[in-house]
C-alpha atoms as a PDB file:
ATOM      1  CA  UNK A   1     136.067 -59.219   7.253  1.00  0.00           C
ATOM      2  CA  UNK A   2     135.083 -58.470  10.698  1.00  0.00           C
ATOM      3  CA  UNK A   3     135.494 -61.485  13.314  1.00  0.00           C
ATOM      4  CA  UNK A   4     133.021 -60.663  15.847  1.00  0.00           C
ATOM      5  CA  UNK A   5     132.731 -62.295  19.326  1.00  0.00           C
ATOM      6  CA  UNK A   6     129.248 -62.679  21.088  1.00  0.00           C
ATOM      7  CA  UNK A   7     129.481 -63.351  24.509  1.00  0.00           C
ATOM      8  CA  UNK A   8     126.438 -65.306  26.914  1.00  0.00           C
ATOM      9  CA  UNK A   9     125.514 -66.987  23.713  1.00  0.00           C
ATOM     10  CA  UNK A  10     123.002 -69.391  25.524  1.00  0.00           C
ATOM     11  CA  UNK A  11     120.868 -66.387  26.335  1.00  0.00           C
ATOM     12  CA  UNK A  12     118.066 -64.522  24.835  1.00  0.00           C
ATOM     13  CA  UNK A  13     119.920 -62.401  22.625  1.00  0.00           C
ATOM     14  CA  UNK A  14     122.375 -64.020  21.977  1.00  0.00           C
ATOM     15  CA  UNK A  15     120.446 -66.526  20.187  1.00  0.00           C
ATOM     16  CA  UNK A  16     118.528 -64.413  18.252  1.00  0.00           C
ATOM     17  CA  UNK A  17     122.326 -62.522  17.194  1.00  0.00           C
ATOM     18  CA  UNK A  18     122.837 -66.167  16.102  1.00  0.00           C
ATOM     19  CA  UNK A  19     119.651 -66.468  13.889  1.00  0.00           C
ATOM     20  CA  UNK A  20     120.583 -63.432  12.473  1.00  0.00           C
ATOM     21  CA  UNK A  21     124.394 -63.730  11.415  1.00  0.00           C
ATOM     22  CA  UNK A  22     123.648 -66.247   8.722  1.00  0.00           C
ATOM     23  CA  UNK A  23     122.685 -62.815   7.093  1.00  0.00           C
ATOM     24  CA  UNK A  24     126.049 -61.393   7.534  1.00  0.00           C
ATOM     25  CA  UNK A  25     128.459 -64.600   6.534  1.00  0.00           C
ATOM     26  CA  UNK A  26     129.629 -62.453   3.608  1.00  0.00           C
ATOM     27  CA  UNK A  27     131.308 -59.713   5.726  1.00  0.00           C
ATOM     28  CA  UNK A  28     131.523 -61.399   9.178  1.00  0.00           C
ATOM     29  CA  UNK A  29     132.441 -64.582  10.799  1.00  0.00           C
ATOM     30  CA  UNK A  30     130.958 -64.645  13.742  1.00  0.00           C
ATOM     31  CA  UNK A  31     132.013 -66.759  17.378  1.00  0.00           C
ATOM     32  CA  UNK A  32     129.295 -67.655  19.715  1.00  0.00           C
ATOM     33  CA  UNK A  33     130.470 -68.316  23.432  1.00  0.00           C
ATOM     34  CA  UNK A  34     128.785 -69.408  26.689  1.00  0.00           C
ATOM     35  CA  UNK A  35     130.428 -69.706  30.059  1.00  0.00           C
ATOM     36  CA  UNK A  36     131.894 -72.859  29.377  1.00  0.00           C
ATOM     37  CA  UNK A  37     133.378 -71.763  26.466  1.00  0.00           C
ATOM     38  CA  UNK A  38     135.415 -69.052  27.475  1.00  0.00           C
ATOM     39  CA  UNK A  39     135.241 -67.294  30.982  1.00  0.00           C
ATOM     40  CA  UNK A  40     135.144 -63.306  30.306  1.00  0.00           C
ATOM     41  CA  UNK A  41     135.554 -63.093  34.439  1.00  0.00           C
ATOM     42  CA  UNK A  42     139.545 -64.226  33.709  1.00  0.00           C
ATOM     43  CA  UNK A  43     141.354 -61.293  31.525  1.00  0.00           C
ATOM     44  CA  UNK A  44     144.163 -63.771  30.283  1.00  0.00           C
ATOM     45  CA  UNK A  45     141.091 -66.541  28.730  1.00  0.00           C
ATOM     46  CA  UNK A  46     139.723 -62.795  27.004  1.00  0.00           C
ATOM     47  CA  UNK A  47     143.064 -62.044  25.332  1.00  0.00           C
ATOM     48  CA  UNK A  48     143.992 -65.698  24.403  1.00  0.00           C
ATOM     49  CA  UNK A  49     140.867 -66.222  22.627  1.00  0.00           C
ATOM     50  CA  UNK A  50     140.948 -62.516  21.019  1.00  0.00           C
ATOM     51  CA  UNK A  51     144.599 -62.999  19.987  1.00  0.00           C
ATOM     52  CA  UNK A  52     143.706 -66.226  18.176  1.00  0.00           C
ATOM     53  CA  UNK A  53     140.464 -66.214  16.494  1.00  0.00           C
ATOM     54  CA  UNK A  54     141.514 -62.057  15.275  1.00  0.00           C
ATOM     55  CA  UNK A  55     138.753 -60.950  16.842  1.00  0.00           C
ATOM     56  CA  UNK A  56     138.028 -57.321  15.708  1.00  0.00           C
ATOM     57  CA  UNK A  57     134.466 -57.020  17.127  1.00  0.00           C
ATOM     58  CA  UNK A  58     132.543 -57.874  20.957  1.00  0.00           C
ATOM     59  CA  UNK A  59     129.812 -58.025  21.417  1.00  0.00           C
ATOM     60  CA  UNK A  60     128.920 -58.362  25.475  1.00  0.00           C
ATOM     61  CA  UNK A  61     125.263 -59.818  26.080  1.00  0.00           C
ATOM     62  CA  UNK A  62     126.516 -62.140  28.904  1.00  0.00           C
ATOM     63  CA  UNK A  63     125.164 -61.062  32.412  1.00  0.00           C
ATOM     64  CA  UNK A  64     123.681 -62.181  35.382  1.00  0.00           C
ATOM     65  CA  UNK A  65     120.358 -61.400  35.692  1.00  0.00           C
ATOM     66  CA  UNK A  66     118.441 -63.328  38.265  1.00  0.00           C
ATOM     67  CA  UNK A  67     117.798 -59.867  39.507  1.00  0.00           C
ATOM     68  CA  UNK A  68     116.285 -61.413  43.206  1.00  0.00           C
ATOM     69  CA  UNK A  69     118.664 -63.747  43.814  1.00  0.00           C
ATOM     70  CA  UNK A  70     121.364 -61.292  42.967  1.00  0.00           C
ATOM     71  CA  UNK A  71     120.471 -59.627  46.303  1.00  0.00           C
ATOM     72  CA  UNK A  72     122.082 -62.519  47.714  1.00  0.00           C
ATOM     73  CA  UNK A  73     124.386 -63.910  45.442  1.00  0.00           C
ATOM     74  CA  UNK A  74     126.504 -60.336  45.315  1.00  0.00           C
ATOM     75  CA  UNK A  75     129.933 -61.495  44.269  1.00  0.00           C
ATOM     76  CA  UNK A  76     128.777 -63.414  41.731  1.00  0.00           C
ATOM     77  CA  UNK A  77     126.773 -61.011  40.231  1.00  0.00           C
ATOM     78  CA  UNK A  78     129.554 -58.356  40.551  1.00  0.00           C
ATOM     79  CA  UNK A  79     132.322 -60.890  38.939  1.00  0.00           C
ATOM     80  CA  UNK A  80     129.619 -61.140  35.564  1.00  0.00           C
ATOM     81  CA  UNK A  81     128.160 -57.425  35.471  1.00  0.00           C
ATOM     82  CA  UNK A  82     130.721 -55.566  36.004  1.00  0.00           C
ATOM     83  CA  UNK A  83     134.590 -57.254  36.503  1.00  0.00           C
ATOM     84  CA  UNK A  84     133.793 -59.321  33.410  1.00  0.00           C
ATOM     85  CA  UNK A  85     132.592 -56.477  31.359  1.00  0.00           C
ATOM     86  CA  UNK A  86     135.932 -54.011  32.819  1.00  0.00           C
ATOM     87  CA  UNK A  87     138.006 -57.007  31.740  1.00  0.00           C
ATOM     88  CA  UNK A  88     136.276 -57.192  28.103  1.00  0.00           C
ATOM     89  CA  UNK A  89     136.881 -53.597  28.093  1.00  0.00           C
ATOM     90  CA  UNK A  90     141.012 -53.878  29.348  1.00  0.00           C
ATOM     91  CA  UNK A  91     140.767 -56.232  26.278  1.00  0.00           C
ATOM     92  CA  UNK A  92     138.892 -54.049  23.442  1.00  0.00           C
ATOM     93  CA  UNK A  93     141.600 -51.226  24.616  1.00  0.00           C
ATOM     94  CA  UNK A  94     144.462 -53.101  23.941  1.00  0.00           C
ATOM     95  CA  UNK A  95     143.356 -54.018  20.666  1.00  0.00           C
ATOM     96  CA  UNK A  96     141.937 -51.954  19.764  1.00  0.00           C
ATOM     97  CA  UNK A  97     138.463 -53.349  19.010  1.00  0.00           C
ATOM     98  CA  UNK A  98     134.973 -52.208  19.060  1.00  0.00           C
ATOM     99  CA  UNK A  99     132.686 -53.047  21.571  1.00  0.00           C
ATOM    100  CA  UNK A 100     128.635 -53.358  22.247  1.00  0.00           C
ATOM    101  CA  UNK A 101     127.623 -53.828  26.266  1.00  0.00           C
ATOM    102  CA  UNK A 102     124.546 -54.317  26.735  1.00  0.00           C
ATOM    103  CA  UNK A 103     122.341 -52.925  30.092  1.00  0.00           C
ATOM    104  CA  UNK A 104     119.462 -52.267  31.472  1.00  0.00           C
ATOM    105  CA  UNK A 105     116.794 -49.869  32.494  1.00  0.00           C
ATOM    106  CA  UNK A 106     117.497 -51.078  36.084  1.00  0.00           C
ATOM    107  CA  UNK A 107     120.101 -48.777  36.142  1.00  0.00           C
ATOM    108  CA  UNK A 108     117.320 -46.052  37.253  1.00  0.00           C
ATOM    109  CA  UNK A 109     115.360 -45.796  40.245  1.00  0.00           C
ATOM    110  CA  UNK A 110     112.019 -45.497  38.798  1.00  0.00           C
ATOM    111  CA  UNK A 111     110.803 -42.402  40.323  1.00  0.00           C
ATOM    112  CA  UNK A 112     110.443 -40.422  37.116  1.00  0.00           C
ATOM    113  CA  UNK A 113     107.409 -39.707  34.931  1.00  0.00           C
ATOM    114  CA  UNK A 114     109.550 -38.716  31.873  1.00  0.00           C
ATOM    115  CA  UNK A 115     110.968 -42.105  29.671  1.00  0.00           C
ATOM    116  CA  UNK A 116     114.478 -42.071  30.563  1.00  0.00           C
ATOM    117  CA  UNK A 117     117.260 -40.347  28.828  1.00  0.00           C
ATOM    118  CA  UNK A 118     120.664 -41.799  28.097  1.00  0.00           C
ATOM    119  CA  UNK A 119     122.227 -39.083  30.331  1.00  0.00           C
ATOM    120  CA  UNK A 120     119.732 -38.469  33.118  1.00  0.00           C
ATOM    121  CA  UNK A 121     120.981 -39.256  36.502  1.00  0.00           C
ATOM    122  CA  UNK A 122     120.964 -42.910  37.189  1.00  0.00           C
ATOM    123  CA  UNK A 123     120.028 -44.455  41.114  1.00  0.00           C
ATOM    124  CA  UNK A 124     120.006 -48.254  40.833  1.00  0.00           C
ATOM    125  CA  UNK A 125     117.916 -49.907  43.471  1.00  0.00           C
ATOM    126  CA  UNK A 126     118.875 -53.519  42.998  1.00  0.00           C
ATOM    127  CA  UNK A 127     121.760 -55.292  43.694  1.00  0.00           C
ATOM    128  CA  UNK A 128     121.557 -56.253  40.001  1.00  0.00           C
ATOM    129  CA  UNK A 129     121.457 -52.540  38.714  1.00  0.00           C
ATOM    130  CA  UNK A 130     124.026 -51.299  40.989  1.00  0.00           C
ATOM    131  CA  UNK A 131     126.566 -54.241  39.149  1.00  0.00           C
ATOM    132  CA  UNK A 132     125.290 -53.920  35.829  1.00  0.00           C
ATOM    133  CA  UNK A 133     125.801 -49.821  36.335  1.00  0.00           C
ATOM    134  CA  UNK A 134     129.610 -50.464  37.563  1.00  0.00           C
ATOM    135  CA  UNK A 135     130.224 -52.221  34.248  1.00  0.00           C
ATOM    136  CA  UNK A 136     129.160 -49.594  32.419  1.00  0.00           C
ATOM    137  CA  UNK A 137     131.292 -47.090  34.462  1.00  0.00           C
ATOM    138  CA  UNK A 138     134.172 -49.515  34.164  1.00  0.00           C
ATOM    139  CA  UNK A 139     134.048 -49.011  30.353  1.00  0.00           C
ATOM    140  CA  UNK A 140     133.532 -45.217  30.822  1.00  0.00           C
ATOM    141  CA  UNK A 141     137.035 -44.827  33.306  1.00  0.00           C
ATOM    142  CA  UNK A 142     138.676 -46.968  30.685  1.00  0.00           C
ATOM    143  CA  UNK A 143     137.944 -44.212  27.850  1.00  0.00           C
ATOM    144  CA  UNK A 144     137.213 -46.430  25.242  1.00  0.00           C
ATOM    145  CA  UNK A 145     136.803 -45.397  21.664  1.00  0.00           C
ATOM    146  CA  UNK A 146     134.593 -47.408  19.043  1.00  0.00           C
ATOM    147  CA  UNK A 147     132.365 -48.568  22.029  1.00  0.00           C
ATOM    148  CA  UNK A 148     128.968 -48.317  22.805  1.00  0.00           C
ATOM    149  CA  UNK A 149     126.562 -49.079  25.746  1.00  0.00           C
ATOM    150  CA  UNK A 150     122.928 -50.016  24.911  1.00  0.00           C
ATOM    151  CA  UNK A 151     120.614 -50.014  27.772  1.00  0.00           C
ATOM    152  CA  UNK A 152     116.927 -52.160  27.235  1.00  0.00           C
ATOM    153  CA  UNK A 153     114.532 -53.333  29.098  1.00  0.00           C
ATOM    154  CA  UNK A 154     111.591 -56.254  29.487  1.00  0.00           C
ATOM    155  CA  UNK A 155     113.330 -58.422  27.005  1.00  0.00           C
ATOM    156  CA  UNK A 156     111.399 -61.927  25.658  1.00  0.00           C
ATOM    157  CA  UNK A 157     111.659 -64.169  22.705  1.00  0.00           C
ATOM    158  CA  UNK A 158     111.336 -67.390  22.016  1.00  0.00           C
ATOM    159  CA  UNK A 159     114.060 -68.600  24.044  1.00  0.00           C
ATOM    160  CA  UNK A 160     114.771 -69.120  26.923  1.00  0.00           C
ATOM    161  CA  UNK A 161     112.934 -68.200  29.860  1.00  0.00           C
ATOM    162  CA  UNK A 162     110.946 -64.915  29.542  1.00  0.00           C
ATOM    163  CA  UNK A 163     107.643 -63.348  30.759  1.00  0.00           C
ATOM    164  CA  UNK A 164     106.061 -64.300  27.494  1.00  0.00           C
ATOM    165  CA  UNK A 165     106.670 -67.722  28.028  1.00  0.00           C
ATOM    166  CA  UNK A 166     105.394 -67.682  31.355  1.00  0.00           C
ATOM    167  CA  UNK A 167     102.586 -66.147  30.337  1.00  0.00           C
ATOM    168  CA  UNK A 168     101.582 -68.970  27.812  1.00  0.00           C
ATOM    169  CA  UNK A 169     102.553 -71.768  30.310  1.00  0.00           C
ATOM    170  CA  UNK A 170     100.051 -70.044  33.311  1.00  0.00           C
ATOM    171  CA  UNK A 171      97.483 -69.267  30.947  1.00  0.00           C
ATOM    172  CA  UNK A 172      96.705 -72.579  29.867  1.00  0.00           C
ATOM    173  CA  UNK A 173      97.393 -73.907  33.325  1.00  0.00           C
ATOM    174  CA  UNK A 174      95.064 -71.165  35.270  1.00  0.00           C
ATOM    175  CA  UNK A 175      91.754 -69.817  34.887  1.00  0.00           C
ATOM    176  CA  UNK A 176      92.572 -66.604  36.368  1.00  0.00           C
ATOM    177  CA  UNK A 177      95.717 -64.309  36.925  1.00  0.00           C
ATOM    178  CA  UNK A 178      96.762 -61.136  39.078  1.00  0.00           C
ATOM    179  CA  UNK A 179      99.370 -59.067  37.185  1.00  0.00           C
ATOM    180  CA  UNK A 180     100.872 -55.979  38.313  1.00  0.00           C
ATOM    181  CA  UNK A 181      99.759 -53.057  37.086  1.00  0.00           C
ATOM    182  CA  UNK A 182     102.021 -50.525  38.784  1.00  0.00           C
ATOM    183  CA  UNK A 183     105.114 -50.902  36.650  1.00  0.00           C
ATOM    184  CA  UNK A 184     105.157 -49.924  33.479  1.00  0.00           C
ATOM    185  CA  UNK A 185     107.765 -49.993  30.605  1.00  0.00           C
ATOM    186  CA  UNK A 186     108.436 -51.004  26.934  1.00  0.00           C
ATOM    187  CA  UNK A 187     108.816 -54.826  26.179  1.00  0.00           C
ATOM    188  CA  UNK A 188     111.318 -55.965  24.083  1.00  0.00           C
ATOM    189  CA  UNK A 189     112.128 -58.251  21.596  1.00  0.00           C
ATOM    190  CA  UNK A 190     115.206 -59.949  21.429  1.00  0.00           C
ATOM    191  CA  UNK A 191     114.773 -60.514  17.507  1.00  0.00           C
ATOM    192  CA  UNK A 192     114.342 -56.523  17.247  1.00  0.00           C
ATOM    193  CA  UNK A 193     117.566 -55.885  18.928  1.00  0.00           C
ATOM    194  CA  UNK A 194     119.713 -57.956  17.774  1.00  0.00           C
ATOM    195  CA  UNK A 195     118.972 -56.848  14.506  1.00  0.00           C
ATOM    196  CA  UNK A 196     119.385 -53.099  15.701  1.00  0.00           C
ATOM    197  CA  UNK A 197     123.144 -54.125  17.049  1.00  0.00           C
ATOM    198  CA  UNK A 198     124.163 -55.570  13.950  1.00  0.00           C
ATOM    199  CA  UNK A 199     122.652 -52.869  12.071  1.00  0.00           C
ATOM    200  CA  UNK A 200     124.894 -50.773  14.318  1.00  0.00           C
ATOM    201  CA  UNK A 201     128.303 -52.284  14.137  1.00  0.00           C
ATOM    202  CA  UNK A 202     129.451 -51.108  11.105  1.00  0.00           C
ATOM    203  CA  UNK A 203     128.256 -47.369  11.852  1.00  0.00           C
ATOM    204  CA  UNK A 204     129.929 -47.211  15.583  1.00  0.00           C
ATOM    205  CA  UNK A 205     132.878 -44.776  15.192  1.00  0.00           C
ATOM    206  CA  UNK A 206     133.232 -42.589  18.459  1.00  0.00           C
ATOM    207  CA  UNK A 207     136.282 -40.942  20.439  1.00  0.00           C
ATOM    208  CA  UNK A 208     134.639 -41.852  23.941  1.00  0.00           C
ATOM    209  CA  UNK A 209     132.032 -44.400  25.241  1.00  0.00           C
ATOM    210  CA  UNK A 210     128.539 -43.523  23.596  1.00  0.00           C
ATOM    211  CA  UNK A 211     125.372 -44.978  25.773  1.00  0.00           C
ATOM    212  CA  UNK A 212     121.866 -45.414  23.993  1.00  0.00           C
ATOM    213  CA  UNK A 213     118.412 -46.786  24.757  1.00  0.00           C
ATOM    214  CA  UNK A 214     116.420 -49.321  22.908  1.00  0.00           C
ATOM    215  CA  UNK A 215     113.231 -51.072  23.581  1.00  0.00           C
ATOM    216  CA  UNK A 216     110.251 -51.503  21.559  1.00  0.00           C
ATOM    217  CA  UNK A 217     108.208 -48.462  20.605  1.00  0.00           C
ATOM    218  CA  UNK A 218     104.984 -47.698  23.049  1.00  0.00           C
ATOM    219  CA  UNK A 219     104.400 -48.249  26.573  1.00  0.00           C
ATOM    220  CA  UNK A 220     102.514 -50.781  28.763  1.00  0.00           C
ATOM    221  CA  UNK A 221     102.708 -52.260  32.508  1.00  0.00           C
ATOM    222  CA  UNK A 222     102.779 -55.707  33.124  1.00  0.00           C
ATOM    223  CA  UNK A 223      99.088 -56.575  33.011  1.00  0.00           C
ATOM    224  CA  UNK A 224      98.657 -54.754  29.803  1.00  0.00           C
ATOM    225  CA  UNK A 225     101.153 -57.374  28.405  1.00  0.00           C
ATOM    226  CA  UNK A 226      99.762 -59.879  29.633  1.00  0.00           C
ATOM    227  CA  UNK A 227      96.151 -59.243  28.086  1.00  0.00           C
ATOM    228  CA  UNK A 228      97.992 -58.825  25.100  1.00  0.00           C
ATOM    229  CA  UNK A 229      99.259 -61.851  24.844  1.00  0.00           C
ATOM    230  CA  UNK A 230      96.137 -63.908  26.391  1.00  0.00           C
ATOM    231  CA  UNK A 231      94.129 -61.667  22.985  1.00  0.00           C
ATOM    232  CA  UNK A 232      96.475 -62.591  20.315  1.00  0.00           C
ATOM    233  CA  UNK A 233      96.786 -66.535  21.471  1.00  0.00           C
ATOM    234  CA  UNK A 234      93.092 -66.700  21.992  1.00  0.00           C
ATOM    235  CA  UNK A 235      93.965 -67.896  25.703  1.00  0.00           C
ATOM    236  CA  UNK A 236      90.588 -67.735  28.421  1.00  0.00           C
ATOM    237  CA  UNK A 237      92.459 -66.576  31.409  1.00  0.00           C
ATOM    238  CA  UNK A 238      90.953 -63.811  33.500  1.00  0.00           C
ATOM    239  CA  UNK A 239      93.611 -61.424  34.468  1.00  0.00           C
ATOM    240  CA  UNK A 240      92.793 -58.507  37.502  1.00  0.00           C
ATOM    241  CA  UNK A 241      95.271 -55.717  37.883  1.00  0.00           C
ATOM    242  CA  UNK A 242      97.436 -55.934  41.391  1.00  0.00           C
ATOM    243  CA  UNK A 243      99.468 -53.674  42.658  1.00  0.00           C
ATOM    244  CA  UNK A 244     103.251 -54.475  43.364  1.00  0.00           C
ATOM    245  CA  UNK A 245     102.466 -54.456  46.972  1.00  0.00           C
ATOM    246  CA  UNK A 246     100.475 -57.431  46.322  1.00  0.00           C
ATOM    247  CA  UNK A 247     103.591 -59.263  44.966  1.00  0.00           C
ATOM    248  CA  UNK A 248     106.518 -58.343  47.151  1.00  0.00           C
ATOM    249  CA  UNK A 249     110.146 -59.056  45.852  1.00  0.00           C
ATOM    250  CA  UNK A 250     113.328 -59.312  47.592  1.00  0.00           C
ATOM    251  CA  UNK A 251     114.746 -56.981  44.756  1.00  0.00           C
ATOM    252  CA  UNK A 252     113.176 -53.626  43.989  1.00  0.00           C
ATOM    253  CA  UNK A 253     111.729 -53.086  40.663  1.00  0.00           C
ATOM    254  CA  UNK A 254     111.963 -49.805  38.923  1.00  0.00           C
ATOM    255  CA  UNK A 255     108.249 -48.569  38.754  1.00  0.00           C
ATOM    256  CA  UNK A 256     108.498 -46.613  35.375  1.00  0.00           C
ATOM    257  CA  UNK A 257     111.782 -47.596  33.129  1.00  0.00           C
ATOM    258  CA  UNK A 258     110.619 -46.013  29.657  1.00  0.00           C
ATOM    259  CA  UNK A 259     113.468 -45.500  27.644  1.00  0.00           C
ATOM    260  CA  UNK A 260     113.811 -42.364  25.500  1.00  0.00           C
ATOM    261  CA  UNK A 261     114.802 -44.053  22.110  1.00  0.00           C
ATOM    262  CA  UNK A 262     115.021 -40.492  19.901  1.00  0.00           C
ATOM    263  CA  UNK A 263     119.032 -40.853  20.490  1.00  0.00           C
ATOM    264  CA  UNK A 264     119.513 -44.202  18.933  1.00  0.00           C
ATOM    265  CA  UNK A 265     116.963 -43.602  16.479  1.00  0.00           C
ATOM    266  CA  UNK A 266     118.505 -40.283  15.164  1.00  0.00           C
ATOM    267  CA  UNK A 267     122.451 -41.248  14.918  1.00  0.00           C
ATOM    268  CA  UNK A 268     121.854 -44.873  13.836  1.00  0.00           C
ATOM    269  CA  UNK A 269     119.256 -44.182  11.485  1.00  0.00           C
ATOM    270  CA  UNK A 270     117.257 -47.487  13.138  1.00  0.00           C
ATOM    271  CA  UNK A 271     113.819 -48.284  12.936  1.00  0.00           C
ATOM    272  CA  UNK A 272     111.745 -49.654  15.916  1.00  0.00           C
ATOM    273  CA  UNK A 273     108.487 -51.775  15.820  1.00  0.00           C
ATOM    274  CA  UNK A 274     106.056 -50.881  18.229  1.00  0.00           C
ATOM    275  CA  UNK A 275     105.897 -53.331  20.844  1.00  0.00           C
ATOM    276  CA  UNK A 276     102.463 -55.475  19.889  1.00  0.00           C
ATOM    277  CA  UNK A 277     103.686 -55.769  16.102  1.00  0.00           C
ATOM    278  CA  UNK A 278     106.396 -57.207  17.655  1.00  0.00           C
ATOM    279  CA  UNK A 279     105.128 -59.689  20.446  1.00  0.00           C
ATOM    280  CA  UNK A 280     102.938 -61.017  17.292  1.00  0.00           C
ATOM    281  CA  UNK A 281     105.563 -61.626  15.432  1.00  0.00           C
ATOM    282  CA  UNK A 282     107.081 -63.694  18.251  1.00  0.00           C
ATOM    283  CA  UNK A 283     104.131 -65.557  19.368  1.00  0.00           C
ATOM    284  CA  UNK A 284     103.757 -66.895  15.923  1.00  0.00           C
ATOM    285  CA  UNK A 285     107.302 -68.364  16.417  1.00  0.00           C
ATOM    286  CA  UNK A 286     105.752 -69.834  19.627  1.00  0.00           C
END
């Protein structure tokens, strides 16, 4: 029996971990945690709560991601990416646990025209990238065994709030859109990875930290997910292609973030949907 902790519970994936574990009462028992529940940024509340529910598993999806207002909100956003996810890891090497982080394509600059390998050079941007890309070096330094790092990107679902959601909520509101067409990636659904991590947990058995990639299969910018979702909900909403220029941020987006998933894929045996199978299935949820 495996007692598996899921941190940031309230959040995207973590719900969707939580629709899913009903499928895995039989070998699992499974604790969901928010903020309020227990604070990962204090090592002492980590080991108290590891030491008495036996936890043998963690599974890290808690993170701040308000990737703009990171760029002013620094120390908090250090305190959850990264000293929060070094004191999970201090925890999972005392006792030896495994361990699933979860990051982000953010991690990269941008600036390539290949989809991203786990090992190619990463250049965050964003305040939110650079913290996010500390915790996962925090975990490396630590030389953790049993532990993996999954990087994604573009995630939605049905909770929460996502692009998807947005989407929905302006199309009905607006008659026409202008969605950026510069930045392109893989969207993912939340449903698809949590199933891939639990699908992974009983398979992880490494000497050093392991980092993979998943998102959904195929590619797309922004605007191309929008007009798919406008097409499959039947929405009228003209939407024009603008260019990021058009929309400036206070954080700096990564203009291509496609993930090379052949890694994950091979070791883990894990199949991916491609990305509009996928947004059907959650739209129909929706």
């Amino acid at each position: 029996m495996n007692n598996i902790l899921v941190t940031g519970a309230n959040g995207q994936l973590g719900q969707e971990i939580k629709t899913l574990s009903t499928n895995y009462t039989k070998e699992s028992l499974f604790y969901f945690t928010a903020k309020e529940d227990l604070d990962i940024t204090k090592l002492e509340a980590i080991e108290l709560f590891v030491k008495e529910k036996k936890i043998t598993v963690i599974i890290n999806c808690a993170a701040y991601t308000a990737v703009d207002q990171a760029e002013d909100d620094i120390a908090v956003a250090d305190l959850i990416n990264h000293v929060a996810s070094k004191n999970l890891g201090e925890v999972v090497k005392k006792y030896n646990l495994k361990l699933v982080h979860v990051s982000t394509d953010y991690v990269f600059d941008g600036e390539s025209f290949l989809p991203y390998l786990a090992e190619d050079q990463t250049n965050p941007k964003s305040v939110y990238g650079k913290t996010k890309l500390d915790g996962e070096n925090a975990l490396r330094d630590l030389k953790l065994s049993n532990t993996i790092i999954i990087r994604t990107a573009w995630v939605y679902s049905e909770f929460g709030a996502n692009f998807v959601k947005t989407m929905l909520r302006l199309g009905k509101e607006k008659d026409q859109l202008g969605i950026i067409y510069d930045q392109i990636g893989s969207p993912t659904y939340a449903y698809d990875l949590a199933q891939a991590i639990l699908e992974t947990l009983p398979k992880i058995e490494n000497q050093e930290v392991a980092t993979y990639h998943y998102t959904n299969e195929g590619v797309c910018s922004w605007y191309d997910f929008a007009k798919a979702i406008f097409e499959i909900k039947e929405i009228e909403c003209a939407v024009s292609a603008i260019p990021s220029s058009a929309y400036p941020t206070k954080a700096t987006r990564p203009h291509y973030s496609v993930l090379n998933k052949e890694k994950i894929k091979s070791e883990y045996a894990i199949e991916i949907p491609y990305w509009k199978d996928s947004l059907k299935a959650c739209l129909k949820k929706l």
